[in-house]
Protein backbone atom coordinates (compact mmCIF):
# COMPACT_ATOMS: atom_id res chain seq x y z
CA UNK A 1 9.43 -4.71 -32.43
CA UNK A 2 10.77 -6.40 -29.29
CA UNK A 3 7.95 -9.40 -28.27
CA UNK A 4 7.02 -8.60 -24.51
CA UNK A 5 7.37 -11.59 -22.22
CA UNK A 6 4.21 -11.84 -19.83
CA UNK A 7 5.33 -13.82 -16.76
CA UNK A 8 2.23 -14.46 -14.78
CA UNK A 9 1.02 -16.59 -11.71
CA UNK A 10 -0.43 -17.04 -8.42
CA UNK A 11 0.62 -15.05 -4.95
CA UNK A 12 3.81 -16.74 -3.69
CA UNK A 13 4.74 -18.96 -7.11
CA UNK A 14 8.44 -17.02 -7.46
CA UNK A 15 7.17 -15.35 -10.32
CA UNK A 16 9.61 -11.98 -9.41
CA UNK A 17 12.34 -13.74 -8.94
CA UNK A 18 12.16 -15.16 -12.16
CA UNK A 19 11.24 -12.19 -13.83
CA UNK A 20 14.47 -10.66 -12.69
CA UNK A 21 16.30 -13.51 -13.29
CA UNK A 22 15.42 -13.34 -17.22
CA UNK A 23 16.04 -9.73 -17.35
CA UNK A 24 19.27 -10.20 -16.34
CA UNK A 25 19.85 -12.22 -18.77
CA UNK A 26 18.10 -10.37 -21.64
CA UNK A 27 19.13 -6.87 -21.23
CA UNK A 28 15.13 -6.64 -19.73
CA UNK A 29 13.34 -4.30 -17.91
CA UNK A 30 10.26 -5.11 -15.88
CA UNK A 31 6.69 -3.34 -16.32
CA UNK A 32 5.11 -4.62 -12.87
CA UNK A 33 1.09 -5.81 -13.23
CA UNK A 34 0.06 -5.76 -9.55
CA UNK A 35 -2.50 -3.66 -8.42
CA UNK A 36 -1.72 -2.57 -4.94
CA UNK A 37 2.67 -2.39 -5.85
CA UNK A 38 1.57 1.38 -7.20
CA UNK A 39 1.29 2.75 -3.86
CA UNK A 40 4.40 4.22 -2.34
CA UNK A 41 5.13 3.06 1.18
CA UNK A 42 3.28 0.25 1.06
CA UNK A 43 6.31 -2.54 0.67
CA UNK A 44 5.32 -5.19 3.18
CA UNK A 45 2.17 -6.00 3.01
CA UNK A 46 2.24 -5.59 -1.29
CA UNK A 47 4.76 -7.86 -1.52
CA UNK A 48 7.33 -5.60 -3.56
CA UNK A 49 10.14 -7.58 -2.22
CA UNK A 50 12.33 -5.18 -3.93
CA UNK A 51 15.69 -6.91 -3.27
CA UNK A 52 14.79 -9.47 -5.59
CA UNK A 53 14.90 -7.01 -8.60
CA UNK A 54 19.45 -7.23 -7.64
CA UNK A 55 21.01 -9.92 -9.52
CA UNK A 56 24.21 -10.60 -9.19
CA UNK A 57 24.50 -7.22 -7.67
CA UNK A 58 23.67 -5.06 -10.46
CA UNK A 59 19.91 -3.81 -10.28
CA UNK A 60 17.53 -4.29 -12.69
CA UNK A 61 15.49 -1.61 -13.93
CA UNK A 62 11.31 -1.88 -13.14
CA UNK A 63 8.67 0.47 -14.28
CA UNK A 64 4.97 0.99 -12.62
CA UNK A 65 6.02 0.32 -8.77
CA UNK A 66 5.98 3.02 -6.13
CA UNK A 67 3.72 5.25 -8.85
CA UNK A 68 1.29 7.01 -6.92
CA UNK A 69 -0.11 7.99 -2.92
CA UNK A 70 -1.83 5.46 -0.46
CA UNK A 71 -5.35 6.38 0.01
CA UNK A 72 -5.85 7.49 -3.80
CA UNK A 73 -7.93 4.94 -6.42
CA UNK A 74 -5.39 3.84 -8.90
CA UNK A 75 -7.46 2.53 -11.86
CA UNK A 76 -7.57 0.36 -14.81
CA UNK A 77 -7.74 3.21 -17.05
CA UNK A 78 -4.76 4.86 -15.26
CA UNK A 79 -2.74 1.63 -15.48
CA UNK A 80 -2.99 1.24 -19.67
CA UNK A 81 -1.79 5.06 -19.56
CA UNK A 82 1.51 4.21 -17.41
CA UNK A 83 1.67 0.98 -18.80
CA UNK A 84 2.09 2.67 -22.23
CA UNK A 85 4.06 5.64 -21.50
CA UNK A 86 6.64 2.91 -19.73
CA UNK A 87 6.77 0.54 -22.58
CA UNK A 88 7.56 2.74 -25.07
CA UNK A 89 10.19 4.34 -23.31
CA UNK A 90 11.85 0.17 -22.43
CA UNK A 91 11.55 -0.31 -26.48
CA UNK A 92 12.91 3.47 -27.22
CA UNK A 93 16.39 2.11 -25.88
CA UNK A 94 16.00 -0.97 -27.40
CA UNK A 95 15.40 -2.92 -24.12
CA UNK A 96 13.29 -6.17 -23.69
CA UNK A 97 10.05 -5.06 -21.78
CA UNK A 98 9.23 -7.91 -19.36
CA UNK A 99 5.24 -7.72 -17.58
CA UNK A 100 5.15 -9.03 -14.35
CA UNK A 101 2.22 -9.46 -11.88
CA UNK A 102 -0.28 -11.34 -10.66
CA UNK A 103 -3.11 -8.60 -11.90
CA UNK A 104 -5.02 -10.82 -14.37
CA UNK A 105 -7.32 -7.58 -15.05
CA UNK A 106 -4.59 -5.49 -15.46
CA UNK A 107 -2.02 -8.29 -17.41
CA UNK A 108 -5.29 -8.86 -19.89
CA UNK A 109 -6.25 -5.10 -20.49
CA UNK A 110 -2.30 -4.54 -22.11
CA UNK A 111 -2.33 -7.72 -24.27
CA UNK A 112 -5.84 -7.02 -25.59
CA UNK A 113 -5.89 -3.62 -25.99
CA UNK A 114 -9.19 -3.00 -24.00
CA UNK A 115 -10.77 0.43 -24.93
CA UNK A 116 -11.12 2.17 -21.57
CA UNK A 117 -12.21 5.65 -20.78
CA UNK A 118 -12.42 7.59 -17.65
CA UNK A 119 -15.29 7.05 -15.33
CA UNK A 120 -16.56 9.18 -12.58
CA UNK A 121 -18.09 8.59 -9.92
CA UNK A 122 -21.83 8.76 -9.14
CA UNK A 123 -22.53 10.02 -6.09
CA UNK A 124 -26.45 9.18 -6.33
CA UNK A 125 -25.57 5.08 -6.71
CA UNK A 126 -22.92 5.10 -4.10
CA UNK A 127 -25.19 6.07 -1.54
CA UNK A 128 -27.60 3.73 -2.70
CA UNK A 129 -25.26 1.11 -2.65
CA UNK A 130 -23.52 1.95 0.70
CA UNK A 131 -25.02 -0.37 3.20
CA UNK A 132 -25.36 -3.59 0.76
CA UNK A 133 -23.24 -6.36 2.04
CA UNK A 134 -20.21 -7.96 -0.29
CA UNK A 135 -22.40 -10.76 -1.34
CA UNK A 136 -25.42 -9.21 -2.43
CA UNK A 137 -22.92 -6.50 -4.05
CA UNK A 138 -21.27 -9.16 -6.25
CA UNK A 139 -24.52 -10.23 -7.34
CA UNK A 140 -25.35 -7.05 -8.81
CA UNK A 141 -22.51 -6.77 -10.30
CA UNK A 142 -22.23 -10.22 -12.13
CA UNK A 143 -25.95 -9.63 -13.71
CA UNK A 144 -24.02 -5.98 -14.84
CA UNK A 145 -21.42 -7.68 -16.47
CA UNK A 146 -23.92 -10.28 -18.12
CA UNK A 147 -25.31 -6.88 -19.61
CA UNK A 148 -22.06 -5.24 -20.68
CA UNK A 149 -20.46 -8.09 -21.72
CA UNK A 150 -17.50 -7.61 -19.92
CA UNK A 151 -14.63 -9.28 -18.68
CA UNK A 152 -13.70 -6.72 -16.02
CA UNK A 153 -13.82 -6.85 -12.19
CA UNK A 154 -13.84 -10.48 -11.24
CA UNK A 155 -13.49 -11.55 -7.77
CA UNK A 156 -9.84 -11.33 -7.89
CA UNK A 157 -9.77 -7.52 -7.67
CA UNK A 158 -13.54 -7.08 -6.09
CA UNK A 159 -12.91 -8.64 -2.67
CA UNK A 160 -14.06 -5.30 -0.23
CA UNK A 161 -17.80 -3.81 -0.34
CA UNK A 162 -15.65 -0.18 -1.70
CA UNK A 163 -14.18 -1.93 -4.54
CA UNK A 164 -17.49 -3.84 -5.58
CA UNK A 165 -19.13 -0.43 -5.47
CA UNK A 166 -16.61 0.99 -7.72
CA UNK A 167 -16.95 -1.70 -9.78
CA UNK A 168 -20.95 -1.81 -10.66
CA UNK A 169 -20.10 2.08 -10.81
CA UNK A 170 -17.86 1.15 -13.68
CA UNK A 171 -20.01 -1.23 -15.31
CA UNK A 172 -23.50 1.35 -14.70
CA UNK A 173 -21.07 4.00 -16.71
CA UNK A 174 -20.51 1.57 -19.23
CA UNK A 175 -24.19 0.21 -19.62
CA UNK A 176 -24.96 3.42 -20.69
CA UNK A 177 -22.77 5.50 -22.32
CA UNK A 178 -21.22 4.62 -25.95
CA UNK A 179 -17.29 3.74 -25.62
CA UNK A 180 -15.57 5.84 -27.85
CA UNK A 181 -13.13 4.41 -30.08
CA UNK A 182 -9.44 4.56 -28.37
CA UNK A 183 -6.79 3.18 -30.09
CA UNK A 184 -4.42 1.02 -28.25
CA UNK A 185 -1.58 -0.61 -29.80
CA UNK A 186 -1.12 -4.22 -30.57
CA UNK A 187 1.97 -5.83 -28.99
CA UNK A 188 3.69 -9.02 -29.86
CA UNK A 189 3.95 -11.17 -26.39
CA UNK A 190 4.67 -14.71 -25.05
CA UNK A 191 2.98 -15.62 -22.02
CA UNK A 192 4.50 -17.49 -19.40
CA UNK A 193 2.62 -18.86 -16.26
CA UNK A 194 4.44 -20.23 -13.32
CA UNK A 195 2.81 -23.12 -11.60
CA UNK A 196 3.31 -23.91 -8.30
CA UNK A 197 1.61 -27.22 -6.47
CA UNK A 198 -1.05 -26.26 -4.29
CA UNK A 199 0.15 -27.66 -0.96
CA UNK A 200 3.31 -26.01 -1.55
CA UNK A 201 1.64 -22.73 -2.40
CA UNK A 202 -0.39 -23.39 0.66
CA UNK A 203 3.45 -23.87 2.59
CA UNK A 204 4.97 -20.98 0.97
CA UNK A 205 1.73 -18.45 1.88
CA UNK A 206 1.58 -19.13 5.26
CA UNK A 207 5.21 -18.93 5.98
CA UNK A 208 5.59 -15.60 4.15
CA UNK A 209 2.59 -14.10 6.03
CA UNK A 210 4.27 -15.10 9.70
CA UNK A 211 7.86 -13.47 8.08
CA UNK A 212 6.04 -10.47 6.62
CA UNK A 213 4.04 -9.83 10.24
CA UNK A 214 7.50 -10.23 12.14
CA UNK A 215 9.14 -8.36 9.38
CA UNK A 216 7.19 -5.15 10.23
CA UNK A 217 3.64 -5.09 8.53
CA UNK A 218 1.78 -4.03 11.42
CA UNK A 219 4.51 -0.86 12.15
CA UNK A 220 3.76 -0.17 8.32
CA UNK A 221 0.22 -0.18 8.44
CA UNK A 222 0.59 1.91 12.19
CA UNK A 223 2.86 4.55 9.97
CA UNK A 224 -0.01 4.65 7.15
CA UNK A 225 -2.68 5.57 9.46
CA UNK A 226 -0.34 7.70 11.44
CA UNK A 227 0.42 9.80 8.03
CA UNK A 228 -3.31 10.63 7.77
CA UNK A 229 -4.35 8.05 5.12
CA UNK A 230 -8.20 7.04 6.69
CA UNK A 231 -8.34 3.46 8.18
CA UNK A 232 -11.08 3.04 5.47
CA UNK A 233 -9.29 3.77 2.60
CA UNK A 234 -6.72 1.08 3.99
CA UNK A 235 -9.05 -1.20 3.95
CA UNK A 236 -10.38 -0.57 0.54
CA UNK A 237 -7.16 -2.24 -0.81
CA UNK A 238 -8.02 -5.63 0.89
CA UNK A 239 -5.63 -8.73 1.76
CA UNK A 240 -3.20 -7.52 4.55
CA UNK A 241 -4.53 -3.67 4.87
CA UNK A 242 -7.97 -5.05 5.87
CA UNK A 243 -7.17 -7.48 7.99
CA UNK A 244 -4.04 -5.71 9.46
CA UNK A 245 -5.87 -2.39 9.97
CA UNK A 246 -9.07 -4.16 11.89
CA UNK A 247 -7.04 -5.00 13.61
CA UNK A 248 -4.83 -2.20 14.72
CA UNK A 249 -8.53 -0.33 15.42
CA UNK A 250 -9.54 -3.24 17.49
CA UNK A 251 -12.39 -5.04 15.52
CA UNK A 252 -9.69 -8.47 15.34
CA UNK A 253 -7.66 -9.75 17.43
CA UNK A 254 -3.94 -10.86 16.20
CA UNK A 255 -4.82 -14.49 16.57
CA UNK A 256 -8.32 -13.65 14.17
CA UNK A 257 -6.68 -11.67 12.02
CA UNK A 258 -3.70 -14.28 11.26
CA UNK A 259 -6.10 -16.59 11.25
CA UNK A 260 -8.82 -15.11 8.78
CA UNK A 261 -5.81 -13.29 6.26
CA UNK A 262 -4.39 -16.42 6.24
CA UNK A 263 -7.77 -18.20 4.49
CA UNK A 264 -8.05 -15.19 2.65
CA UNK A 265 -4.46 -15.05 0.85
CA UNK A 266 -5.08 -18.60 -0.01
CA UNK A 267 -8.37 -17.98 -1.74
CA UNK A 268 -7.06 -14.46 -3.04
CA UNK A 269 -4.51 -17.00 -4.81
CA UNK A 270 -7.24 -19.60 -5.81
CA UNK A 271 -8.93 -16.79 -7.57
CA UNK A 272 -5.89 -15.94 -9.46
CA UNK A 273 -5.70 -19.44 -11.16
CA UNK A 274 -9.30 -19.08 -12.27
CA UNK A 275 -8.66 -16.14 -13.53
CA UNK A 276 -5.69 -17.23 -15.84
CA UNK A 277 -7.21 -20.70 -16.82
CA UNK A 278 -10.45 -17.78 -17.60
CA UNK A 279 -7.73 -16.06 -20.11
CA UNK A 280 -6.86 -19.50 -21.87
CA UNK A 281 -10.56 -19.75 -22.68
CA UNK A 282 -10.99 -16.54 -24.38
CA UNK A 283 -7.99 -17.19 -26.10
CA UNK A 284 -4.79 -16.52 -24.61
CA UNK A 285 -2.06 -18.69 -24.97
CA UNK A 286 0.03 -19.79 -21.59
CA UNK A 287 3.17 -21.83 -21.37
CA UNK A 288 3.06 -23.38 -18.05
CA UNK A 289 6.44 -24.34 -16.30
CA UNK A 290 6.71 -25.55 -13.05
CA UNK A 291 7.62 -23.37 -10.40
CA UNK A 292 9.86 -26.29 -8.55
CA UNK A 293 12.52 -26.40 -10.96
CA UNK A 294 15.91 -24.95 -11.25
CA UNK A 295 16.20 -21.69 -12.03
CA UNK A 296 18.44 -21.87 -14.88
CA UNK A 297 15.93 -24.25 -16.20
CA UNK A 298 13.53 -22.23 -16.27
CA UNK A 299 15.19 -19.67 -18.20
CA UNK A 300 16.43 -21.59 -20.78
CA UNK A 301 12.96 -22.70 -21.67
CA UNK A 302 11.61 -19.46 -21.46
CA UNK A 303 14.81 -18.35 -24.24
CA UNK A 304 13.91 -21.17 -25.91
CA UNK A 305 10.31 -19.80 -26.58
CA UNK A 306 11.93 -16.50 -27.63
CA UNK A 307 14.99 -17.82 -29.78
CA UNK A 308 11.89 -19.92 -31.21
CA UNK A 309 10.29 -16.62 -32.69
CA UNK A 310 6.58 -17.76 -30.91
CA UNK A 311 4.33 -15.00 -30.44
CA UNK A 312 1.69 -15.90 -28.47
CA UNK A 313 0.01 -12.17 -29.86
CA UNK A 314 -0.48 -14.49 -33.59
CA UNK A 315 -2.55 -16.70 -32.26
């Protein structure tokens, strides 16, 4: 069996770009790990950047992008399904299967294996929950996961009141039903993390967030609400819908909302590292390189982990 390559890091680190880069080079195919990149016609504000999956002017193939309808609640347990289905069919024509994202949930569930089932929703707790503010919400939900155990739903991914609601739904459902046993295959992977210096993630956010708002992401939001998808399901998916559709409705101005999605991108990508640095403690093995350097550099020590035979999945 092919060994996957896991290229992981922050918002803004390049980690695509050099995704695509290695796929190019290894007859690879890319299995995208990012939460929101699911939802079709939402390209700006996601990030999908889709040019940089041409190299050289031949395309390279990605999987798990452009999957499912704005204003639906693509889930974890959804995401292992796809996941699966897609990497069986990259190592069915004997192509290198290449994760990308910046997920950690979602990256972590695949190389573990977690044993997921379908959970619905309780009516009776959302309403109970429904007027509790963020921070009293994440409360409840860290003394859940003290309970359960689990390594689920940290801040990364819980960062509106509708996705912290979802979450201690999750966690409730968990508390108290018996997971049944789900097999989910082991796969052989190398993880990669690109790091980027702060200040110059700092540079890079910020500049990317002016050329994404001149670049159209307010028009794109506009069209999403226009189609019929509910301002607050927009805003459900956090970063640049919330902040971009409060705005459009009139609760921020442009300066506030540059302004305050500006902080937030920057902690969004805070979160991220503690979230990785979390994997290395329970286990996981990460080869950092630094996002500053050549390209072809990078590369060849990223072949040079593969030609090497290291698993990162045998530790």
């Amino acid at each position: 069996m092919k060994n996957m390559v896991t290229i992981l890091g922050p918002t803004a680190s390049g980690k695509t770009q050099l995704a695509a880069r290695l796929a190019a080079v290894t007859h690879g195919e890319i299995l995208s790990a990012d939460s929101r990149q699911v939802y079709r016609r939402m390209d700006i504000g996601t990030g999908k950047d889709l040019a940089d999956y041409v190299v050289d002017g031949k395309k390279i193939p990605y999987h798990l992008i452009d999957i499912c309808e704005p204003g639906t609640k693509y889930n974890l347990f959804q995401y292992q399904q796809d996941f699966l289905q897609a990497y069986e069919d990259i190592l069915g024509r004997d192509k290198t299967p290449i994760l990308c994202g910046g997920t950690g949930l979602y990256i972590e569930s695949v190389l573990k294996g977690y044993a997921l089932s379908p959970v619905p929703q309780n009516a009776k707790l959302r309403e109970q929950l429904a007027d509790k503010p963020l921070d009293e919400l994440t409360t409840m939900l860290l003394e859940l996961k003290k309970q359960t155990g689990s390594n689920m739903h940290n801040r990364t991914d819980v960062d509106t009141v509708q996705r912290a609601i979802r979450a201690i739904e999750i966690e409730t459902y968990n508390l108290h039903t018996p997971m049944p046993e789900r097999p989910f295959p082991q796969i052989p992977y190398i993880i990669i993390g690109v790091n980027i210096d702060r200040e110059e993630r700092r540079r890079k956010i910020t500049q990317r967030l002016k050329q994404r708002l001149e670049g159209g992401m307010i028009d794109e939001v506009k069209a999403l609400l226009k189609s019929g998808i509910h301002a607050d399901d927009l805003i459900y998916y956090g970063l640049e819908y919330k902040y971009v559709t409060e705005h459009i409705i009139g609760i921020l101005s442009f300066e506030e909302m540059f302004r305050q999605l500006d902080i937030a991108i920057h902690q969004f990508a805070k979160r991220q590292m503690t979230w990785f640095r979390g994997m290395e403690r329970r286990g996981f093995h990460i080869h950092w390189i630094d996002a500053m350097l050549p390209m072809e550099e990078k590369i060849q020590q990223i072949l040079e982990l593969k030609d090497n035979g290291y698993v990162s999945g045998e530790e």
